[in-house]
N, C-alpha and C. Protein backbone atom coordinates (compact mmCIF):
# COMPACT_ATOMS: atom_id res chain seq x y z
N UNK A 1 21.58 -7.33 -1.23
CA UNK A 1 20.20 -6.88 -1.12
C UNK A 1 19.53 -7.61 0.04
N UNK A 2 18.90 -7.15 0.97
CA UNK A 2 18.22 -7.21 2.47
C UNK A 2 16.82 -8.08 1.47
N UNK A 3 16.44 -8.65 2.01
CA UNK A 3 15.25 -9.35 1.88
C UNK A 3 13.97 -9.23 2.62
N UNK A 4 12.79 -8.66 1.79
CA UNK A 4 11.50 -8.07 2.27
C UNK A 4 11.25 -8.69 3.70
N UNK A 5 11.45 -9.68 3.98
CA UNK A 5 10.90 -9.99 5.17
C UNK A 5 12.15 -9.70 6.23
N UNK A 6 12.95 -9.46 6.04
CA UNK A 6 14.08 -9.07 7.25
C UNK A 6 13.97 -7.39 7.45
N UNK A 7 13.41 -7.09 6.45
CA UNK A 7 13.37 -5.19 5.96
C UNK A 7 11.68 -5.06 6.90
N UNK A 8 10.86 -6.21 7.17
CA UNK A 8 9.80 -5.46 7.76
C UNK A 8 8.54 -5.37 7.09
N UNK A 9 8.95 -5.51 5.31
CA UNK A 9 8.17 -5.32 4.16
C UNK A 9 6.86 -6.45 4.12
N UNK A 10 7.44 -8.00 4.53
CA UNK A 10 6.73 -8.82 4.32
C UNK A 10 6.62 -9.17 6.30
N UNK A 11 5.74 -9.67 6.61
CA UNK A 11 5.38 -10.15 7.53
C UNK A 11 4.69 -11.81 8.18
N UNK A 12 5.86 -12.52 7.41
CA UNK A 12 5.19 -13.98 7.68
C UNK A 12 5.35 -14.45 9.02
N UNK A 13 4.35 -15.10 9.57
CA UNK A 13 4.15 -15.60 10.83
C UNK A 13 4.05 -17.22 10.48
N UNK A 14 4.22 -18.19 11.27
CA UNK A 14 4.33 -19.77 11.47
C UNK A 14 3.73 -20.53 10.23
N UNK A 15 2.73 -20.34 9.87
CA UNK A 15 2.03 -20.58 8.89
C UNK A 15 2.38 -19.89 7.67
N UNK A 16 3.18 -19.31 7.87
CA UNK A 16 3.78 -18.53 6.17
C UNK A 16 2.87 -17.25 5.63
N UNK A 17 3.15 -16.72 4.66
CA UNK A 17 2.95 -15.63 4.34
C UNK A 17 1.09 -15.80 4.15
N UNK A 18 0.67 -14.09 5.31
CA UNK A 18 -0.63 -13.87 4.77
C UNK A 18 -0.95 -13.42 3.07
N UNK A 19 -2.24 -13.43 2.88
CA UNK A 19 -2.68 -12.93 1.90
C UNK A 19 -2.20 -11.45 1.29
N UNK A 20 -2.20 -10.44 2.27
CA UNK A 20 -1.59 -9.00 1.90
C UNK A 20 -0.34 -9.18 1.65
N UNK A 21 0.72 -10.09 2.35
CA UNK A 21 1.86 -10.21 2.03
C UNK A 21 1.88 -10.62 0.67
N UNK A 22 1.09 -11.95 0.38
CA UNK A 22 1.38 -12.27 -1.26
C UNK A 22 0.99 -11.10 -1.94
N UNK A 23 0.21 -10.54 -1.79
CA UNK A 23 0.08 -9.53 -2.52
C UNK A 23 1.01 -8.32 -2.58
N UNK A 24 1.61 -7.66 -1.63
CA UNK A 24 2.84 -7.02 -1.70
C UNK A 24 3.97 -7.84 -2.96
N UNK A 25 4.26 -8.97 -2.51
CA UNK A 25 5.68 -9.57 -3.61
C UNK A 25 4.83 -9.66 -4.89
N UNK A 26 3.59 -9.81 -4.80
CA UNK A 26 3.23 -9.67 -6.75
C UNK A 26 3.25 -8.18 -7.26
N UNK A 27 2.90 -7.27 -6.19
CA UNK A 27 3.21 -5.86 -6.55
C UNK A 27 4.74 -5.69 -6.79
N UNK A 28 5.50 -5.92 -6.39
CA UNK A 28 6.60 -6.04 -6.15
C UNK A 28 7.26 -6.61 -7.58
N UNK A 29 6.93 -7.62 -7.60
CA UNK A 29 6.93 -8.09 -9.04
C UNK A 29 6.69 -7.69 -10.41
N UNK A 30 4.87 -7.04 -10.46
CA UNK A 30 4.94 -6.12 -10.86
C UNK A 30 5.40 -5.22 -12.26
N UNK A 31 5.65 -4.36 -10.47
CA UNK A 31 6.94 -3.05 -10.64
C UNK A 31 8.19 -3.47 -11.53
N UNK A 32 9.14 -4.71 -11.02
CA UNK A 32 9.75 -5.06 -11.73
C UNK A 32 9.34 -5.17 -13.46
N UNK A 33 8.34 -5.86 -13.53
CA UNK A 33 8.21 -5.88 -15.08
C UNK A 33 8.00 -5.23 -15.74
N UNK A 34 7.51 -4.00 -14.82
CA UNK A 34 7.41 -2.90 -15.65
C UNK A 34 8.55 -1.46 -15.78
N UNK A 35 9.60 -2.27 -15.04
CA UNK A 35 10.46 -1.23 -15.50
C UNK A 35 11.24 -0.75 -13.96
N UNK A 36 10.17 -0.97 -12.84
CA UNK A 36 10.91 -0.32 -12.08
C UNK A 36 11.84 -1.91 -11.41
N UNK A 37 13.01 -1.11 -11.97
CA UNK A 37 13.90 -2.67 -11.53
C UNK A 37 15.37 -1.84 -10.81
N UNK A 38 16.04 -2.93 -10.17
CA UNK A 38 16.76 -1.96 -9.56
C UNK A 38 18.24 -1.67 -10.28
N UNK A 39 18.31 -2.25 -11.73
CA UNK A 39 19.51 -1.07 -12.71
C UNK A 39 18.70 0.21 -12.58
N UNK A 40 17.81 0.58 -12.39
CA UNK A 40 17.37 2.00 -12.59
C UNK A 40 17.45 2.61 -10.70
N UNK A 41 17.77 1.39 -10.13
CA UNK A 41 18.02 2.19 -8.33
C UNK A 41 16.84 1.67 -7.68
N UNK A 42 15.45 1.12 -8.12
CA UNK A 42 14.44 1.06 -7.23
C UNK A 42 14.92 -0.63 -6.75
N UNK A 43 14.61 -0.70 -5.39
CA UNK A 43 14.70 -1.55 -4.77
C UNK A 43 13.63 -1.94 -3.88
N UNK A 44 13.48 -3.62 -3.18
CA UNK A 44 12.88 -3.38 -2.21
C UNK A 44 12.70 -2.64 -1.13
N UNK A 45 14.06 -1.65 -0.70
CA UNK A 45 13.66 -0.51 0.38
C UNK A 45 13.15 0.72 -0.09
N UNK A 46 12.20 0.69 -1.90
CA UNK A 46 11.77 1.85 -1.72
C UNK A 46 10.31 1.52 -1.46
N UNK A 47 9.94 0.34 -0.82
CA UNK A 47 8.57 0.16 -0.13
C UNK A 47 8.56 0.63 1.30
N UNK A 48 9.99 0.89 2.04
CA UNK A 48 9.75 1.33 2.96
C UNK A 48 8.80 2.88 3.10
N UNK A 49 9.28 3.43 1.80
CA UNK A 49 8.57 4.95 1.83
C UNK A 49 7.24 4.52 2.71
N UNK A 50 6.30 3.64 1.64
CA UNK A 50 5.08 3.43 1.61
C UNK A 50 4.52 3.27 3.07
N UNK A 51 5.44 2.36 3.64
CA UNK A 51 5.06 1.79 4.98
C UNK A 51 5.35 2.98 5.99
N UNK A 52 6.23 3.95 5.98
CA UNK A 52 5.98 4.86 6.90
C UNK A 52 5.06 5.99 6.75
N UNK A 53 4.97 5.92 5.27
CA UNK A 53 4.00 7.14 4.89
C UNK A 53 2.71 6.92 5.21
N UNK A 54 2.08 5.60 5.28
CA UNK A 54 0.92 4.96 5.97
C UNK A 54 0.82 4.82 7.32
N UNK A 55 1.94 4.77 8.18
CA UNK A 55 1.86 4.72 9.37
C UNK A 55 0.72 5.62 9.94
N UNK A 56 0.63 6.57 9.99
CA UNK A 56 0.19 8.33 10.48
C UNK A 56 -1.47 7.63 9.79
N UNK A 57 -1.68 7.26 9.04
CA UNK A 57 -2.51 7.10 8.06
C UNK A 57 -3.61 5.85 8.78
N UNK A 58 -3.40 4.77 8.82
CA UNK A 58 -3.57 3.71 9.72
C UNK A 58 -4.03 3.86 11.42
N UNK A 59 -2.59 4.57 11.56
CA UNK A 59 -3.29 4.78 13.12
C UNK A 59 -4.71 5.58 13.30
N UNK A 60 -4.98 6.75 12.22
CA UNK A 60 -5.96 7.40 12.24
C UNK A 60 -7.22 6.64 11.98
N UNK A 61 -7.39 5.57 11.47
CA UNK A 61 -8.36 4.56 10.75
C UNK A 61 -8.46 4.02 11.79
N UNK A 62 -7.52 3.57 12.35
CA UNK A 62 -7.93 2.53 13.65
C UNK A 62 -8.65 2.91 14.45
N UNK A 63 -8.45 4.61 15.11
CA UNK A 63 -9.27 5.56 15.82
C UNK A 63 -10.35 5.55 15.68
N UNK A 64 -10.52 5.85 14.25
CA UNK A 64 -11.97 6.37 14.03
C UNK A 64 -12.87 5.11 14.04
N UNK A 65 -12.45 3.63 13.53
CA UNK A 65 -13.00 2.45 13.80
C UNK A 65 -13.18 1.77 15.20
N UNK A 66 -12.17 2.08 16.03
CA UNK A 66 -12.39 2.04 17.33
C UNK A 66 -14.07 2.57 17.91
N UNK A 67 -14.07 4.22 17.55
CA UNK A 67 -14.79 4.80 18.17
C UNK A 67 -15.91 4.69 17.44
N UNK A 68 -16.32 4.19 15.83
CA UNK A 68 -17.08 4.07 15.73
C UNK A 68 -17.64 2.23 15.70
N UNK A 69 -17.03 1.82 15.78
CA UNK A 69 -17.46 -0.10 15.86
C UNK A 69 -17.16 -0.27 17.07
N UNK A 70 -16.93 0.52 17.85
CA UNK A 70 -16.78 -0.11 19.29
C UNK A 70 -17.68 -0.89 19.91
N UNK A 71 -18.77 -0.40 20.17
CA UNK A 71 -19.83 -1.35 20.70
C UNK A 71 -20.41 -2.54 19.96
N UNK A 72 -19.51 -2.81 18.64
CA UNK A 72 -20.23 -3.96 18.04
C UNK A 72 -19.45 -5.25 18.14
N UNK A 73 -20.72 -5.88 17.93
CA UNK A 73 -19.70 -7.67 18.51
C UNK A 73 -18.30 -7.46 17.61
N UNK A 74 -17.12 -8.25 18.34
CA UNK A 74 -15.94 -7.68 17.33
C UNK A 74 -15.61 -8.78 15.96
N UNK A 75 -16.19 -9.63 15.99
CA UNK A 75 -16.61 -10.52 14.82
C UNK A 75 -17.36 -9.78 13.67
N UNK A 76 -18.01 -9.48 14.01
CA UNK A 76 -19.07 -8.03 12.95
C UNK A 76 -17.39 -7.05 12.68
N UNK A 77 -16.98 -6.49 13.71
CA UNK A 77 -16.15 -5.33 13.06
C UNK A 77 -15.46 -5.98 12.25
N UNK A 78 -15.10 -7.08 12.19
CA UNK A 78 -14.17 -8.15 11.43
C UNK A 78 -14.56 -8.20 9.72
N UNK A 79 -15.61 -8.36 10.33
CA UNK A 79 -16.54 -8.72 8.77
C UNK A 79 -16.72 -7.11 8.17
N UNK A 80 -16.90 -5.96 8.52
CA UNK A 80 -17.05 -4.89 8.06
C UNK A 80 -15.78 -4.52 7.76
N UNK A 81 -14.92 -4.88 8.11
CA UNK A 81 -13.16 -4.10 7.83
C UNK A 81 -13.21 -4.69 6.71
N UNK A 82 -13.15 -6.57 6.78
CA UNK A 82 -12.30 -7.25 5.88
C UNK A 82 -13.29 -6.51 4.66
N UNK A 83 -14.60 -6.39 4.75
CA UNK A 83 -15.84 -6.15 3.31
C UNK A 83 -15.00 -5.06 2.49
N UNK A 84 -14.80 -4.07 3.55
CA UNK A 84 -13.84 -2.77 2.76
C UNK A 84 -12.93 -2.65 2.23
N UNK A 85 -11.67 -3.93 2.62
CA UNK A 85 -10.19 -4.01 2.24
C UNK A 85 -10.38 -3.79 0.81
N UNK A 86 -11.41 -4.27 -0.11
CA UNK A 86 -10.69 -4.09 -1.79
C UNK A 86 -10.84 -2.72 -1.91
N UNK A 87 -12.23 -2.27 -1.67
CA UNK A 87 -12.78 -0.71 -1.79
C UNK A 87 -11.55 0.09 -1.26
N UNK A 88 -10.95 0.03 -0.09
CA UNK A 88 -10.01 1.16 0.43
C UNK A 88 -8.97 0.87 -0.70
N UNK A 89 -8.15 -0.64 -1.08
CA UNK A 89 -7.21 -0.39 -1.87
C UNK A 89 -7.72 0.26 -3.22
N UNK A 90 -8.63 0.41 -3.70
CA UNK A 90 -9.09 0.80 -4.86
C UNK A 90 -8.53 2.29 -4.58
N UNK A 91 -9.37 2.59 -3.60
CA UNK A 91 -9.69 4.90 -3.19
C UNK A 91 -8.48 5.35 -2.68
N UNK A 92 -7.43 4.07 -1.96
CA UNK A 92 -5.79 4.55 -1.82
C UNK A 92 -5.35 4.59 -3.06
N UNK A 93 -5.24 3.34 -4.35
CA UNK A 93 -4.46 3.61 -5.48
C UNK A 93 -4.97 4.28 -6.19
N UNK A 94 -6.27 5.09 -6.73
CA UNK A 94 -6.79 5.69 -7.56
C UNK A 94 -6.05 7.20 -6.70
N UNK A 95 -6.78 7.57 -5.38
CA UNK A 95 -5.91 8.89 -4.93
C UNK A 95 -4.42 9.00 -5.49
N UNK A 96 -3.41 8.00 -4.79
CA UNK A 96 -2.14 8.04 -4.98
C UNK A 96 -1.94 8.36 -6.60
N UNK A 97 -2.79 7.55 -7.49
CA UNK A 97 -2.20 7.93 -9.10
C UNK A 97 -2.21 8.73 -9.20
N UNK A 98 -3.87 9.36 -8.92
CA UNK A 98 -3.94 10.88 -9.20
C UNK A 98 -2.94 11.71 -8.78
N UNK A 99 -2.76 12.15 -7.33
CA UNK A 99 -1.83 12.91 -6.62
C UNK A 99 -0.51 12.91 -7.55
N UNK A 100 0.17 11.35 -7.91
CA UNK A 100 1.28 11.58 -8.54
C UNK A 100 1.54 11.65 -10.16
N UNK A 101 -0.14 11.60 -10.02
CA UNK A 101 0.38 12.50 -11.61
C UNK A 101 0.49 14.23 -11.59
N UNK A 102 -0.41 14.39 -10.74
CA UNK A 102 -0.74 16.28 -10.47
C UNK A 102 1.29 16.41 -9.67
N UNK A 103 1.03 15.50 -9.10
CA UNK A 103 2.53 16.54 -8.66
C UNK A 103 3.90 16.22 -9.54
N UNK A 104 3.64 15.48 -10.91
CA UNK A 104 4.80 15.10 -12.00
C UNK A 104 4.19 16.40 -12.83
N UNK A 105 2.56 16.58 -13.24
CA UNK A 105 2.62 17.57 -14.09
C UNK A 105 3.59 19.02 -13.47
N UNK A 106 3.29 18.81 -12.35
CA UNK A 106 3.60 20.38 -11.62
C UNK A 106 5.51 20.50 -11.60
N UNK A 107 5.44 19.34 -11.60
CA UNK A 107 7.04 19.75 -11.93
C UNK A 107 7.33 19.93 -13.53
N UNK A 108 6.67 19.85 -14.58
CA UNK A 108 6.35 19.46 -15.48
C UNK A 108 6.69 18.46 -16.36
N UNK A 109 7.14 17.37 -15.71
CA UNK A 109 7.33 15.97 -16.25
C UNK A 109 6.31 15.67 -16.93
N UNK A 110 5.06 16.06 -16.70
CA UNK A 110 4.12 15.08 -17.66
C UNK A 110 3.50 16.78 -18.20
N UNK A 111 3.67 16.89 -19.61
CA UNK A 111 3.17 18.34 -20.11
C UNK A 111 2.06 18.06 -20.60
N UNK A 112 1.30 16.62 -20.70
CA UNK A 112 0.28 16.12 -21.88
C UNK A 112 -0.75 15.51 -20.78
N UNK A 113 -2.16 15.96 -20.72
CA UNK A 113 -3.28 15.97 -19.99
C UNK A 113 -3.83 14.12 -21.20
N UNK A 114 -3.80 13.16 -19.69
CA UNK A 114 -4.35 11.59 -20.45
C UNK A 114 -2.64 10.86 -20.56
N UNK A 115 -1.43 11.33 -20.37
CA UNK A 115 -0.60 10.48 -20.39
C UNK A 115 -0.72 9.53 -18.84
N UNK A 116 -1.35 9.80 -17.91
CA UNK A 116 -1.52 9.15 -16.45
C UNK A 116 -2.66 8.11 -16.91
């Protein structure tokens, strides 16, 4: 097994792992305790999904923050990104549940409306 930070997953620099990183390996963790472990096949490369599926996603954010914080001192844009980081992870994981419960019912894995 490849190890998150050789895979790309984790990103520690000189000073050791940022904050988002710890937070990735407790997600990571987690998952494990709850089942998704890898006797069942999930591994750390199924975070790669995540990271390319955000790619497309990210770059578009950056755009639109570019063009709209551009003219502001970039210390301010600093302080307005970091203010948002919990709020966006909130409106990414609440979307994502939703989405993957609507597309488990639709296959009909989940037949019971409140099992999500």
């Amino acid at each position: 097994m490849s190890e998150p930070a050789e895979l790309g997953v984790l990103t520690p620099d000189e000073e050791g792992y940022d904050p988002d990183d710890v937070a990735v390996i407790a997600a990571i963790a987690r998952f494990r305790e709850g089942g998704y472990d890898e006797a069942l096949g999930f591994a750390v490369y199924d975070t790669l999904r995540y990271r390319e599926a955000l790619r497309p996603l990210v770059e578009a954010e950056v755009t639109v923050l570019v063009e709209r914080l551009g003219d502001i001192e970039p210390g301010r844009a600093v302080e307005i990104v970091r203010a948002g980081r919990d709020s966006l992870r909130e409106l990414i994981g609440a979307r994502h549940s939703k989405m993957l419960a609507d597309e488990l019912r639709i296959r009909g894995t989940l037949a019971h409306p409140g099992i999500d």
